[in-house]
N, C-alpha and C. Protein backbone atom coordinates (compact mmCIF):
# COMPACT_ATOMS: atom_id res chain seq x y z
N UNK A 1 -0.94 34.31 14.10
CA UNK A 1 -0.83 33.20 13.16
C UNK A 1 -1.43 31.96 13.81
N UNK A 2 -2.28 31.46 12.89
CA UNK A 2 -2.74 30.00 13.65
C UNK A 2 -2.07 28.87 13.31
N UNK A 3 -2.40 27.75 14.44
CA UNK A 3 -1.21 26.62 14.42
C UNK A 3 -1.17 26.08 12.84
N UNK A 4 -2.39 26.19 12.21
CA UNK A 4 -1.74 25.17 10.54
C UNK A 4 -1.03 26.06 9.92
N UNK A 5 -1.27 27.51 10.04
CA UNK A 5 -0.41 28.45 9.20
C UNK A 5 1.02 27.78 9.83
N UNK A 6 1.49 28.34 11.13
CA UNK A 6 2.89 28.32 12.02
C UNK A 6 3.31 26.83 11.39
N UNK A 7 2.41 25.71 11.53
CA UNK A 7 3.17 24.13 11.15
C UNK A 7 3.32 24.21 9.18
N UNK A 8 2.97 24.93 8.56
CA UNK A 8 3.11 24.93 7.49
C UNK A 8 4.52 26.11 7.58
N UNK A 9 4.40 27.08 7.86
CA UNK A 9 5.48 28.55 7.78
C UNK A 9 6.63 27.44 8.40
N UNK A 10 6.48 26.44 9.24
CA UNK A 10 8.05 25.92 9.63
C UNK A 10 8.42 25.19 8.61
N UNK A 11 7.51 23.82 8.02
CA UNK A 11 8.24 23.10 6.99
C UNK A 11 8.66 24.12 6.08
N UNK A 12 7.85 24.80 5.67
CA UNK A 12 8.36 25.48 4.53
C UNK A 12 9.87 26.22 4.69
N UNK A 13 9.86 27.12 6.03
CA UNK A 13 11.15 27.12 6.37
C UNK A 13 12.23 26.47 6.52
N UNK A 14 11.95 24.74 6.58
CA UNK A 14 12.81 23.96 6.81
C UNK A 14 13.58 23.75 5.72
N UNK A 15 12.43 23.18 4.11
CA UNK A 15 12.48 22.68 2.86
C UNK A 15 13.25 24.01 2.10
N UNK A 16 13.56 24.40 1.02
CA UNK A 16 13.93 24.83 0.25
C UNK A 16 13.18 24.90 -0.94
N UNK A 17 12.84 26.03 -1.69
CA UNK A 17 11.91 26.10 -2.85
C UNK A 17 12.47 26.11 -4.00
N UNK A 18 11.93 25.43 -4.81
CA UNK A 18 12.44 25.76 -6.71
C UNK A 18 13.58 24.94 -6.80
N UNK A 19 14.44 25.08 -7.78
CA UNK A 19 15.60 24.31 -8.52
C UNK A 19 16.70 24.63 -8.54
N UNK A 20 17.70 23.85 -7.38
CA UNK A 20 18.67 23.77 -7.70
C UNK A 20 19.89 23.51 -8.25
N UNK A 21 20.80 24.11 -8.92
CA UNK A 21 21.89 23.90 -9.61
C UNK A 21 22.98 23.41 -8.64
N UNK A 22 23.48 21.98 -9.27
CA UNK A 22 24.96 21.91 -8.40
C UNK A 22 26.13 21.61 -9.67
N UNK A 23 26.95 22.04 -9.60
CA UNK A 23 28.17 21.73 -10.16
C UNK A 23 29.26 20.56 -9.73
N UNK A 24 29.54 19.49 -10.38
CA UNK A 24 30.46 18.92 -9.66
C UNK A 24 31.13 18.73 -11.49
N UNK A 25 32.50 19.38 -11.53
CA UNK A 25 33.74 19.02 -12.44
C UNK A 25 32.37 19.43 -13.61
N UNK A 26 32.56 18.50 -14.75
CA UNK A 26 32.39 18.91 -16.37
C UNK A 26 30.79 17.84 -16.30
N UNK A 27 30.01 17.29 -14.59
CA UNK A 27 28.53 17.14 -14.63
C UNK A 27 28.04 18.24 -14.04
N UNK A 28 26.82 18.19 -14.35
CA UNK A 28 26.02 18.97 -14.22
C UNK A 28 23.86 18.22 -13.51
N UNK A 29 23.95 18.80 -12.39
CA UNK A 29 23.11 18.15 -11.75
C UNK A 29 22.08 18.70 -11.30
N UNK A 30 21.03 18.95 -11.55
CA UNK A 30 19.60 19.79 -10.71
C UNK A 30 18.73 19.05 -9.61
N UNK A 31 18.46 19.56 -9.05
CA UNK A 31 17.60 18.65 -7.89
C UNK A 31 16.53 19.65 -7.39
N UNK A 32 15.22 18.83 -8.22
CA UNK A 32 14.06 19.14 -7.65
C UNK A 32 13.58 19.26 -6.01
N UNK A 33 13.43 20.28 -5.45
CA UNK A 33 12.57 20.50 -4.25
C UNK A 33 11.44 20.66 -4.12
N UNK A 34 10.77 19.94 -3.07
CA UNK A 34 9.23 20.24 -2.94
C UNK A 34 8.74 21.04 -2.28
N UNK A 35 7.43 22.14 -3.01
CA UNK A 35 7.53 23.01 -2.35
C UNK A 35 5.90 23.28 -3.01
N UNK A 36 5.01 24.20 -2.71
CA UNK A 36 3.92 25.08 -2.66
C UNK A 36 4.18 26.13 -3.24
N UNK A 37 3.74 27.20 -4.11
CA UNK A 37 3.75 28.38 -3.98
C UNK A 37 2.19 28.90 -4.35
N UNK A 38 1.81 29.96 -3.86
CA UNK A 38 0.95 30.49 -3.24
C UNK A 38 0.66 32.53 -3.83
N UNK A 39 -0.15 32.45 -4.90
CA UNK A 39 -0.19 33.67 -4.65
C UNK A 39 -1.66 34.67 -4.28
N UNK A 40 -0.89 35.45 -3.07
CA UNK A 40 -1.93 35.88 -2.53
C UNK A 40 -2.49 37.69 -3.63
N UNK A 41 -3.93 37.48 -3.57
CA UNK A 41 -4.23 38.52 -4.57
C UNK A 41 -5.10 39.95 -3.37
N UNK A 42 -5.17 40.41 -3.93
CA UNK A 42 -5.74 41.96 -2.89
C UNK A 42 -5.29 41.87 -1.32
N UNK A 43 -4.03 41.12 -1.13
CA UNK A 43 -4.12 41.18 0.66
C UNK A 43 -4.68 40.17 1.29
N UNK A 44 -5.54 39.62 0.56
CA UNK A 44 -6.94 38.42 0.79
C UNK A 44 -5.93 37.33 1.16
N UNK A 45 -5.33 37.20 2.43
CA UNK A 45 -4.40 36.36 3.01
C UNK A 45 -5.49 34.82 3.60
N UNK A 46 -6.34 35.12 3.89
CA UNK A 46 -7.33 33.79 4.73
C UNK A 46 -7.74 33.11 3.43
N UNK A 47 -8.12 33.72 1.88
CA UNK A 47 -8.57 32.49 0.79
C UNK A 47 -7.29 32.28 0.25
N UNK A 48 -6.00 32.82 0.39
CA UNK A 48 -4.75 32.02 0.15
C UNK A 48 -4.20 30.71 0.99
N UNK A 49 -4.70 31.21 1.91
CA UNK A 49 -4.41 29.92 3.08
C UNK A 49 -5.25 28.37 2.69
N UNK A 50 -6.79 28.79 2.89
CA UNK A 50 -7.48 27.57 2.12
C UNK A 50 -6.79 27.16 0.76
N UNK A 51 -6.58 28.07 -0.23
CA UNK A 51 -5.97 27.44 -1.52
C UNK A 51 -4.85 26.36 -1.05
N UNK A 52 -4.33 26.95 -0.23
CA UNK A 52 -2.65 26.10 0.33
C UNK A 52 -3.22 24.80 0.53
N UNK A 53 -3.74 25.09 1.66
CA UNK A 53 -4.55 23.80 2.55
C UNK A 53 -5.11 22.95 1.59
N UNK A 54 -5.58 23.42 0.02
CA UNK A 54 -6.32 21.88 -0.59
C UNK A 54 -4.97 21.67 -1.23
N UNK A 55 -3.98 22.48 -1.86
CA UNK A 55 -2.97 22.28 -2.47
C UNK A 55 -2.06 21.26 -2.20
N UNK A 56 -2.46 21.38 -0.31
CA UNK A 56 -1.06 20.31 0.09
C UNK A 56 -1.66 19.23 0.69
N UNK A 57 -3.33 19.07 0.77
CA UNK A 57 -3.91 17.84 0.78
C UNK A 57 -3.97 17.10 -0.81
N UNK A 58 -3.79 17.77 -1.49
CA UNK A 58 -3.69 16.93 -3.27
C UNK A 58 -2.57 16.76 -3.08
N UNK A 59 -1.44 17.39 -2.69
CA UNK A 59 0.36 16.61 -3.10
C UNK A 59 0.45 15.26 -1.91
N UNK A 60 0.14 15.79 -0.96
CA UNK A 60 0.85 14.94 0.00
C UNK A 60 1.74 15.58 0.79
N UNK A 61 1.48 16.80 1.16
CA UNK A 61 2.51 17.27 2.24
C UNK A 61 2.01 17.43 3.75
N UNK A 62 0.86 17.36 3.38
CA UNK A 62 -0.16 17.29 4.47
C UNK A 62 0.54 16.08 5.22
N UNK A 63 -0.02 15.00 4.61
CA UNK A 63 0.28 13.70 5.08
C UNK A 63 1.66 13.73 5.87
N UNK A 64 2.69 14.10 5.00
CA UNK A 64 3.92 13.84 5.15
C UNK A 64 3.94 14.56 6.59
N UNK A 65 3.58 15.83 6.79
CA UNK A 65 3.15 16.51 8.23
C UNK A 65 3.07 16.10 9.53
N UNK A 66 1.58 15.15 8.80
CA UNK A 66 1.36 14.32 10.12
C UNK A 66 2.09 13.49 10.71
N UNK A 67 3.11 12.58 9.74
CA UNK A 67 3.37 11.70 9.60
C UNK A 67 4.63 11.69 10.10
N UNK A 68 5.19 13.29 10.25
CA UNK A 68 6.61 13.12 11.06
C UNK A 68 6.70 12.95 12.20
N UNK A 69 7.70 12.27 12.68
CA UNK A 69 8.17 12.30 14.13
C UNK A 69 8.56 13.16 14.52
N UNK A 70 7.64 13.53 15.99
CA UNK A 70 8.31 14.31 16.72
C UNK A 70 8.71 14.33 17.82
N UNK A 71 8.35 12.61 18.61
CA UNK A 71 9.18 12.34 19.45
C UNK A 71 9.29 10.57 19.34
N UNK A 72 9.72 10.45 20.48
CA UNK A 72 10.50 8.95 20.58
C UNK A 72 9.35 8.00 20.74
N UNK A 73 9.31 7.09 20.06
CA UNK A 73 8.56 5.88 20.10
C UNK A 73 9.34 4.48 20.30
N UNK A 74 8.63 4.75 21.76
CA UNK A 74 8.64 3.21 22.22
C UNK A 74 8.81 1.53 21.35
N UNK A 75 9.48 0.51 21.52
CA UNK A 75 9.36 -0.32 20.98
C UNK A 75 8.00 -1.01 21.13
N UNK A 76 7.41 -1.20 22.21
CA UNK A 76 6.22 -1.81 22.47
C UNK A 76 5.24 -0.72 21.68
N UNK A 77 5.31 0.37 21.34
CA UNK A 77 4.56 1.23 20.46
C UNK A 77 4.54 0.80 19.05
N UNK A 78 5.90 0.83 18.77
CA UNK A 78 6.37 0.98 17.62
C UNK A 78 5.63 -0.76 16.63
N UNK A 79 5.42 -1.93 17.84
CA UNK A 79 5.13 -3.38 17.75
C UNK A 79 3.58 -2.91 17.89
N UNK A 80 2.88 -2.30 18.65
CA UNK A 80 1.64 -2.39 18.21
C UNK A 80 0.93 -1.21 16.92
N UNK A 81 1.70 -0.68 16.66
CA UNK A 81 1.20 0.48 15.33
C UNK A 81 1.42 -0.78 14.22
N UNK A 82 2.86 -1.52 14.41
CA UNK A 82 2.51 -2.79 13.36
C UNK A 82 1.65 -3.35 13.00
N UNK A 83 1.55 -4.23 14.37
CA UNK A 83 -0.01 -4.80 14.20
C UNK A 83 -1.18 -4.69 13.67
N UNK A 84 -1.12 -3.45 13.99
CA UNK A 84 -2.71 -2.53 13.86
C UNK A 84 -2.24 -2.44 11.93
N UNK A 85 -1.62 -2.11 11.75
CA UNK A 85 -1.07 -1.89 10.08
C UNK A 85 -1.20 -2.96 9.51
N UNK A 86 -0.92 -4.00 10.09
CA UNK A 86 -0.99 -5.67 9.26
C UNK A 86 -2.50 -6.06 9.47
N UNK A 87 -3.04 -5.83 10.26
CA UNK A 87 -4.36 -6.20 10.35
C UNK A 87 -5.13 -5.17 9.79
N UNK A 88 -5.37 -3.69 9.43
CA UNK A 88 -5.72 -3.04 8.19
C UNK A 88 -5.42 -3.39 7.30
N UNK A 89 -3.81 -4.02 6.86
CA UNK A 89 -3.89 -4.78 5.11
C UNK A 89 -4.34 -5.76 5.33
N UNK A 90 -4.31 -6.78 5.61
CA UNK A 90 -5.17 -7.77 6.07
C UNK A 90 -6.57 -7.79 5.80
N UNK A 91 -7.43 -7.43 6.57
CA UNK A 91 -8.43 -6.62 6.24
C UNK A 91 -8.97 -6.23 4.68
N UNK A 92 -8.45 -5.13 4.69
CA UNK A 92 -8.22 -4.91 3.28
C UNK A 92 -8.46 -5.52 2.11
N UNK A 93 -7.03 -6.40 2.03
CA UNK A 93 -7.07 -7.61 1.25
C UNK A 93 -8.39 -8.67 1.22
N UNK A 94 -8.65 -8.68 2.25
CA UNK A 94 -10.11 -9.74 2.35
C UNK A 94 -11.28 -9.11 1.66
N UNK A 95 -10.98 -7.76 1.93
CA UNK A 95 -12.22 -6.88 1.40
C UNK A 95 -12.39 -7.13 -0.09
N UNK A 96 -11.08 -6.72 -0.35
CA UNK A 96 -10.77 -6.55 -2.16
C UNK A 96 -11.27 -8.09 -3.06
N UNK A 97 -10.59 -9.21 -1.85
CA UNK A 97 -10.62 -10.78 -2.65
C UNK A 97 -12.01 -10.94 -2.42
N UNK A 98 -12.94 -10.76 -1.63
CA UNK A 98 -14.49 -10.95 -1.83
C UNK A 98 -15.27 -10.02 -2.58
N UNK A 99 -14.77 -8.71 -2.61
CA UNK A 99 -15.60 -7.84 -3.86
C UNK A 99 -15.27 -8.23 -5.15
N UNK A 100 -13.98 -8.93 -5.19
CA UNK A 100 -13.71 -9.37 -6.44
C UNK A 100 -14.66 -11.14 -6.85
N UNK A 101 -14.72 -11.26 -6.16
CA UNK A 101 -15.56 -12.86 -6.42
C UNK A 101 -16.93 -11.90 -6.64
N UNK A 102 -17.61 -11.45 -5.90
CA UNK A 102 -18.85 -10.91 -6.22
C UNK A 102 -19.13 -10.05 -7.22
N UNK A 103 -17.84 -9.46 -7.57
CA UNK A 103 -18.17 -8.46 -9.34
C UNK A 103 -18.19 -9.93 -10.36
N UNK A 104 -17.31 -10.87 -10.32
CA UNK A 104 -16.95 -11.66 -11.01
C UNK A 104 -18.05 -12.55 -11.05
N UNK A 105 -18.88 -12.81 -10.21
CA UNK A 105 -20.37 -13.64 -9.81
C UNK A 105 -20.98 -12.81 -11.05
N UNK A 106 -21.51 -11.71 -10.65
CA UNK A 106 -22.03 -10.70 -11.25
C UNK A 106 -21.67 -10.64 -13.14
N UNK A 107 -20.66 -10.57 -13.12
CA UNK A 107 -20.60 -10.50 -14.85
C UNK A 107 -20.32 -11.52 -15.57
N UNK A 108 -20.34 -12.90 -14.90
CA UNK A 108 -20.67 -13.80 -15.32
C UNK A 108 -22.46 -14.14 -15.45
N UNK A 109 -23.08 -13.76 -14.32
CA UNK A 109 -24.38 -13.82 -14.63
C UNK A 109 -24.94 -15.11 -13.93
N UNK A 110 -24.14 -14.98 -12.65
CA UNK A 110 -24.66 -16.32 -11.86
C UNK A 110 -25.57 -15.61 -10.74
């Protein structure tokens, strides 16, 4: 098994699939889980895998992947990933407020 299969086979092991029912007294409550499913056709296990792989780059589980912790971050870490984040929106924002003056140049006809 290769490592994206094994890091996918664990969340999935972790998460829980499909819909569950809970009962509490005379409510009645379901709670959606997120999950993939995947069906593999003739055995053809390697073009099920790619299917997965765009499946969970369109939801966002991918992301969510990367995005977990898996170990301890430093405060002086934790203060410069900020930074770096405020100065990408930052950024950003400057980008957006000058493309917007220049569409706006533009369809006015200056």
């Amino acid at each position: 098994m290769n490592s994206a299969a094994r890091t996918v086979w664990n969340v999935f092991k972790r998460s829980s699939q499909g819909v569950d029912s809970v009962s509490h007294g005379h409510h009645h409550r379901q709670e959606q889980w997120r999950g993939i499913r995947v069906k593999v056709f003739n055995g053809n296990l390697e073009s099920a895998l790619t299917f997965m792989q765009r499946k969970m780059q369109s939801s966002g589980i991918e992301r969510m992947i990367k995005h977990e912790q898996t170990h301890h971050i430093k405060n002086s870490e934790k203060r410069i990933l900020a930074r770096k984040n405020l100065e990408r929106r930052i950024k950003s924002q400057d980008l957006a407020r000058k493309l917007k003056v220049i569409l706006s140049k533009k369809v006015r006809g200056l």
